[in-house]
N, C-alpha and C. Protein backbone atom coordinates (compact mmCIF):
# COMPACT_ATOMS: atom_id res chain seq x y z
N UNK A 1 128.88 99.03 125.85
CA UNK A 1 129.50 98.35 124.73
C UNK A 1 128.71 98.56 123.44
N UNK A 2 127.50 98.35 123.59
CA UNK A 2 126.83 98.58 122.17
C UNK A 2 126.68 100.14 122.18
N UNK A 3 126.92 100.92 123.02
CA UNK A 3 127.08 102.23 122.37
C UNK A 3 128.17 102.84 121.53
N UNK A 4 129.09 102.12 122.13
CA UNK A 4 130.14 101.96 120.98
C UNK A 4 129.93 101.71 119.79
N UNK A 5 129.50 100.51 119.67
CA UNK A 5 129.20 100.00 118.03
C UNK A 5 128.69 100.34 117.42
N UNK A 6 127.14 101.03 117.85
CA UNK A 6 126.43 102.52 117.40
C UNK A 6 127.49 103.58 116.77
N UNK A 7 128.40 103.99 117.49
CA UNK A 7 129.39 105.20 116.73
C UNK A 7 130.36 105.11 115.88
N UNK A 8 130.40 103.51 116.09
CA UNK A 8 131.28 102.70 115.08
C UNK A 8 130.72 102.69 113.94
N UNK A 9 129.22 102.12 113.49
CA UNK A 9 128.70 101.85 112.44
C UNK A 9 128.52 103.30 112.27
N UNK A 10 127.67 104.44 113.19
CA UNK A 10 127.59 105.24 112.00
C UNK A 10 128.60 105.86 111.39
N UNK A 11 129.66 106.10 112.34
CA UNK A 11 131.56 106.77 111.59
C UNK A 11 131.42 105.53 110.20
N UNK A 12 131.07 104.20 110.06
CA UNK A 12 131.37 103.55 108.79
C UNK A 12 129.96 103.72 108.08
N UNK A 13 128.94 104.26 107.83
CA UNK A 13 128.10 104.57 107.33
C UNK A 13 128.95 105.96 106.69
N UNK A 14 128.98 107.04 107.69
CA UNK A 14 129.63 108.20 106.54
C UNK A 14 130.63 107.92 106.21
N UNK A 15 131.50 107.35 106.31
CA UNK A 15 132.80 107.09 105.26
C UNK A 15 132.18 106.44 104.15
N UNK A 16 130.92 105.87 104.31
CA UNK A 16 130.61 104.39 102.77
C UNK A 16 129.73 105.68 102.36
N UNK A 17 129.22 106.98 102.78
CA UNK A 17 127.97 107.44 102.20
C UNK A 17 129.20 108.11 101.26
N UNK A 18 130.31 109.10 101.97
CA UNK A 18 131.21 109.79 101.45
C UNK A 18 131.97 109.03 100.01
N UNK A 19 132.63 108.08 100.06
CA UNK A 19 133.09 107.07 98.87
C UNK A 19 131.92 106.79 97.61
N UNK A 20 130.62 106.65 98.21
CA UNK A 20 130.13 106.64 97.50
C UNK A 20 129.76 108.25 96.82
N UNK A 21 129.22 108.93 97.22
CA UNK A 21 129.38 110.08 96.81
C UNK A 21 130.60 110.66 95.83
N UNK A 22 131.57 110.20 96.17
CA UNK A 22 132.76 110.54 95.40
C UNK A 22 132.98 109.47 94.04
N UNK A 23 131.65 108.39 93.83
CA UNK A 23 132.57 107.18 92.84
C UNK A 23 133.15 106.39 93.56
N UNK A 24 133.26 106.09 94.63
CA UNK A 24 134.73 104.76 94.79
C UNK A 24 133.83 103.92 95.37
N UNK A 25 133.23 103.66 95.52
CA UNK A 25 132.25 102.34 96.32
C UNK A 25 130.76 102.23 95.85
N UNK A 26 129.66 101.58 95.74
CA UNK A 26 128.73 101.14 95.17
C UNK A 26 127.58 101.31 96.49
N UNK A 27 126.36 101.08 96.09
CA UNK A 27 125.28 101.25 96.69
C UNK A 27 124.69 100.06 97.52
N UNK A 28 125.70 99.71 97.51
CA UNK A 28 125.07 98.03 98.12
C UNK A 28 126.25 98.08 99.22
N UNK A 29 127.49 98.86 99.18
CA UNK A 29 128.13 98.90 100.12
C UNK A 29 127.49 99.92 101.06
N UNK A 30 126.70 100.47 100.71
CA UNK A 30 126.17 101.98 101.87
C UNK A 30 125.15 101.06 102.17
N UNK A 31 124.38 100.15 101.92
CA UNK A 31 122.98 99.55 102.42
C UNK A 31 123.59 98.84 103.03
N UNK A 32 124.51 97.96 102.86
CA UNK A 32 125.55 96.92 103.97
C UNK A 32 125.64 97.44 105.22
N UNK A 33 126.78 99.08 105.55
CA UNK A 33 126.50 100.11 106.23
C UNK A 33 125.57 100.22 107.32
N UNK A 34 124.46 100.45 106.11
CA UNK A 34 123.17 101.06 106.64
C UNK A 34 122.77 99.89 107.82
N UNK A 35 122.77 98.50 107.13
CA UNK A 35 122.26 97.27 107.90
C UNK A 35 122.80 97.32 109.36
N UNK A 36 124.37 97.26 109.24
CA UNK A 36 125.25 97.14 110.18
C UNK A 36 124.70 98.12 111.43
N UNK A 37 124.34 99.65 110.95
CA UNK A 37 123.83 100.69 112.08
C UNK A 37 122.12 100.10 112.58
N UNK A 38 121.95 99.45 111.64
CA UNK A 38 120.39 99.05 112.25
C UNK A 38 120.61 98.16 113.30
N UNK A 39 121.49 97.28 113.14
CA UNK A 39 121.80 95.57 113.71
C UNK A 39 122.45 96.51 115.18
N UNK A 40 123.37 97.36 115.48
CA UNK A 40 123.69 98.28 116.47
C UNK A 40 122.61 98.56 117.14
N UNK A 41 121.65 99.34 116.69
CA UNK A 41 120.78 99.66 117.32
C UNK A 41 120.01 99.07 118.08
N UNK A 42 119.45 97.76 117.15
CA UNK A 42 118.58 96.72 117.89
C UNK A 42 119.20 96.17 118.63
N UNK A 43 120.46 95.87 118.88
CA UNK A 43 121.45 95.23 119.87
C UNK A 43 121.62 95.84 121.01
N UNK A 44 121.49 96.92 120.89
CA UNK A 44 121.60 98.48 121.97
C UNK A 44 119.98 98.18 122.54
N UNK A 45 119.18 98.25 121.88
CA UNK A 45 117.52 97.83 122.27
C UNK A 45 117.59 97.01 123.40
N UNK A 46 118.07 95.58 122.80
CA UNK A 46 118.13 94.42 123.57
C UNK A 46 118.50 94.51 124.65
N UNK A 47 119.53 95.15 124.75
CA UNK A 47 120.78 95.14 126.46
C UNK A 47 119.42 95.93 127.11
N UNK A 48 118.87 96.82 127.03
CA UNK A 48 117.93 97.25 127.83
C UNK A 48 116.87 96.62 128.35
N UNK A 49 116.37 95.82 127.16
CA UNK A 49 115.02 94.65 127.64
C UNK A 49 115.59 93.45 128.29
N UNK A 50 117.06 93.09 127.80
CA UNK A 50 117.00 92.18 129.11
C UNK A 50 117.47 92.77 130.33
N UNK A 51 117.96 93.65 130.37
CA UNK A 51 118.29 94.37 131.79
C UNK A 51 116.94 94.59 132.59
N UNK A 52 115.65 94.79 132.03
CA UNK A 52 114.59 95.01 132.86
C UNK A 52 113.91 93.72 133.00
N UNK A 53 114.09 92.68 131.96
CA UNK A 53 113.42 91.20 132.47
C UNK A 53 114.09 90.70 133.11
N UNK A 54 115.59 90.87 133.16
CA UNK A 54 116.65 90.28 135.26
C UNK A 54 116.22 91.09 135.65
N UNK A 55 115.92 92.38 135.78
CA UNK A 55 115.67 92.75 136.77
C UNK A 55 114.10 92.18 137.59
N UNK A 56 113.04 92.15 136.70
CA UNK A 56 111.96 91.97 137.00
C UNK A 56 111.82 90.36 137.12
N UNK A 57 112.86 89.89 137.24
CA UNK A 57 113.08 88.05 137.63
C UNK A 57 111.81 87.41 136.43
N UNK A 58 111.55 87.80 135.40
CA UNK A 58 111.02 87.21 134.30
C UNK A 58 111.74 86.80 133.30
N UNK A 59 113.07 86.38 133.67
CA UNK A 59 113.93 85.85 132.34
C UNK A 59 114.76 84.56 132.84
């Protein structure tokens, strides 16, 4: 599931880098973007660390 959202944010990262590039959207909409692919990532992080603390009965 969060690998999804990973390909989600970055497909909406290049559409906001592209708009912006062209004039139609602002720089605070590509850092918005940008946030959104970070917040993916670390979410993608997470599913892994808790998958190994159930596993390792430390959670």
């Amino acid at each position: 599931m969060a690998e999804k959202s990973i390909e989600q944010a970055e497909e909406n990262l290049r559409v906001n880098c592209d708009c912006y590039g062209n004039g139609l959207s602002t720089n605070t909409e590509v850092l918005d973007a940008e946030n959104l692919r970070t917040i993916s990532q670390f979410n993608h992080s997470n599913e892994f660390f808790d998958a190994a603390l159930t596993e390792s009965g430390n959670w």
